[in-house]
Protein backbone atom coordinates (compact mmCIF):
# COMPACT_ATOMS: atom_id res chain seq x y z
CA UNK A 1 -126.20 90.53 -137.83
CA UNK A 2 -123.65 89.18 -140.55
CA UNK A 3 -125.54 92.19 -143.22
CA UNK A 4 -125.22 94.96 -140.21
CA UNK A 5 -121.38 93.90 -140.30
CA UNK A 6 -121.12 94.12 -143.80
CA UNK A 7 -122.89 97.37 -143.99
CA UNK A 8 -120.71 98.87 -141.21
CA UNK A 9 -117.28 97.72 -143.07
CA UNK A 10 -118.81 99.26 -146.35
CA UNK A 11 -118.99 102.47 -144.68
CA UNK A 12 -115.63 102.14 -143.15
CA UNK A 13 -114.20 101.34 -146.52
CA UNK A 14 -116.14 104.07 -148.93
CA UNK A 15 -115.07 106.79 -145.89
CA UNK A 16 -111.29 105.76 -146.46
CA UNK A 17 -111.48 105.76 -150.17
CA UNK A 18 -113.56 109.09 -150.81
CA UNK A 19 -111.47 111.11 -148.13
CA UNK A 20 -114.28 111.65 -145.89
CA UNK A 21 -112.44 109.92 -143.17
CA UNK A 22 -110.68 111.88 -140.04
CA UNK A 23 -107.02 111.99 -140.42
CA UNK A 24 -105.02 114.17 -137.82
CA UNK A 25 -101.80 115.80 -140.05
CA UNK A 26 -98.60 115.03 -137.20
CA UNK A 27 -97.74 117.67 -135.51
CA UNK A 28 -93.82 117.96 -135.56
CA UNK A 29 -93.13 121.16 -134.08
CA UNK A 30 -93.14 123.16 -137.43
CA UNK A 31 -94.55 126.65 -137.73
CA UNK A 32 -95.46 128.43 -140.73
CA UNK A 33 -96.22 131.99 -141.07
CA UNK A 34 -97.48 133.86 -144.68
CA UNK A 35 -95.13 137.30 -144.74
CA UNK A 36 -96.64 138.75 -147.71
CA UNK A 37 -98.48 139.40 -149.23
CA UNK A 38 -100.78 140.49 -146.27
CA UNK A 39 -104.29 139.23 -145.84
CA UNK A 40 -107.04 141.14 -148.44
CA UNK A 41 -103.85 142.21 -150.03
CA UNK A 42 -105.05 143.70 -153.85
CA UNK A 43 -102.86 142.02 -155.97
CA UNK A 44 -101.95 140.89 -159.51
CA UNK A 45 -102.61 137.59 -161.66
CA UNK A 46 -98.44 136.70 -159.84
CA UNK A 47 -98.36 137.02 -156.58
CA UNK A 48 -95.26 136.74 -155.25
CA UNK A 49 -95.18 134.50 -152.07
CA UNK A 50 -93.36 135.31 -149.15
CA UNK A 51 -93.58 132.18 -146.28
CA UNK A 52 -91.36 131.21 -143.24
CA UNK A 53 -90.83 127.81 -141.90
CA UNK A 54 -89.80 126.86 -138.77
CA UNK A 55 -88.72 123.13 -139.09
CA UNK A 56 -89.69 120.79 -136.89
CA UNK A 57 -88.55 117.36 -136.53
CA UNK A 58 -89.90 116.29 -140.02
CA UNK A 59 -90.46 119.25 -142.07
CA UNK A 60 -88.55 119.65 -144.76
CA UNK A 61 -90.62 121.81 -147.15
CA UNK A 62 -93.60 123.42 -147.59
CA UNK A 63 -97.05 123.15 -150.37
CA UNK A 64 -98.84 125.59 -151.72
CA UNK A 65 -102.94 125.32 -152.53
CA UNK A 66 -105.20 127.72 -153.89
CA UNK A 67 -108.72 127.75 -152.83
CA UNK A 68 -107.67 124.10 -151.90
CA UNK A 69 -106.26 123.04 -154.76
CA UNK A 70 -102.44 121.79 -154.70
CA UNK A 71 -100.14 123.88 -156.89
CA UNK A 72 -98.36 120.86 -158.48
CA UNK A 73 -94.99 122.79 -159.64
CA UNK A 74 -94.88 125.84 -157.58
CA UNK A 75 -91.49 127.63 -157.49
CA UNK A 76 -91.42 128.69 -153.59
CA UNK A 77 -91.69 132.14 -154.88
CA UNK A 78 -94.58 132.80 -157.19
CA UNK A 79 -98.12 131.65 -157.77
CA UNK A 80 -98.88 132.48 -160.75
CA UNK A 81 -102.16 133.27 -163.24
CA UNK A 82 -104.59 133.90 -160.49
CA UNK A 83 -108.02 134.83 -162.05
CA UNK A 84 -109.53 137.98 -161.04
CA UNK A 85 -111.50 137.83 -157.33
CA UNK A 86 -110.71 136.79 -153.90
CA UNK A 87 -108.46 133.60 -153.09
CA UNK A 88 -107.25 131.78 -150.70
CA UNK A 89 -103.17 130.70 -150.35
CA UNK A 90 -102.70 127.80 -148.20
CA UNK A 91 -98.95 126.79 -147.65
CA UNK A 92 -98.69 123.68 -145.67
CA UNK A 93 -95.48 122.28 -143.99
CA UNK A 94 -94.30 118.41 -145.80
CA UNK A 95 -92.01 116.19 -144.98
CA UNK A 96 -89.08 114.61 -146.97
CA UNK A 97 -92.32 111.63 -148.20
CA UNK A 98 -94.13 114.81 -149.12
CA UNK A 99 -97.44 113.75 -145.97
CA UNK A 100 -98.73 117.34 -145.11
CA UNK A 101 -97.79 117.81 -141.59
CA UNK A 102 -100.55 120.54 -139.13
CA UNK A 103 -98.09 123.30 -139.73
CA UNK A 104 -100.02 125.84 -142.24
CA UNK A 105 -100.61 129.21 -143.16
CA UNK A 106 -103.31 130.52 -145.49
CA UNK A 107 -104.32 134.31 -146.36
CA UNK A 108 -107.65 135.22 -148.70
CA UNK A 109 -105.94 137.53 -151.63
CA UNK A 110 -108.29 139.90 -153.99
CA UNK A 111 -107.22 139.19 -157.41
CA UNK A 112 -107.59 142.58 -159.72
């Protein structure tokens, strides 16, 4: 019984520490909606990026990932030197400790 334990907490463990675990993002209240560019926009290596945010009760700003990747640096405005083919903008509401919060918005782009 004492390995079946042992095996169950190393499961439990590796699921926190590789990510695979379930995590609900809070839901605050926020809303998020992607202006423009519009989804299967054409578009250039910039694209500027056009987002409201409706602020909930924790939101204070938003994140941007491309094809899930976290734009570490974004501007607000611009994503910029998209390579050529189709993408996909997430922006995702944050609060003040930067958590993601379940307010998002995400368009697919074709890059020319």
């Amino acid at each position: 019984m004492r390995r079946i334990g042992a095996l169950v907490a190393a499961i439990g463990l590796f699921t926190l520490c590789s990510g695979a675990g379930v995590f609900a993002a809070t839901d605050d209240g926020s809303k998020l909606t992607i202006t423009s560019p519009a989804p299967g926009a054409k578009v250039g290596k910039d694209i500027e990026l056009v987002y409201e945010l409706t602020k909930g009760t924790q939101a204070t700003h938003a994140h941007c990932f491309v094809d899930g990747e976290y734009q570490k640096g974004w501007d607000k405005k611009t994503v910029k030197g998209m390579s050529p083919g189709t993408h996909e903008i997430k922006v995702v509401a944050a609060d003040k400790d930067h958590q993601m919060l379940a307010a998002e918005a995400a368009i697919k782009v074709e890059v020319q």
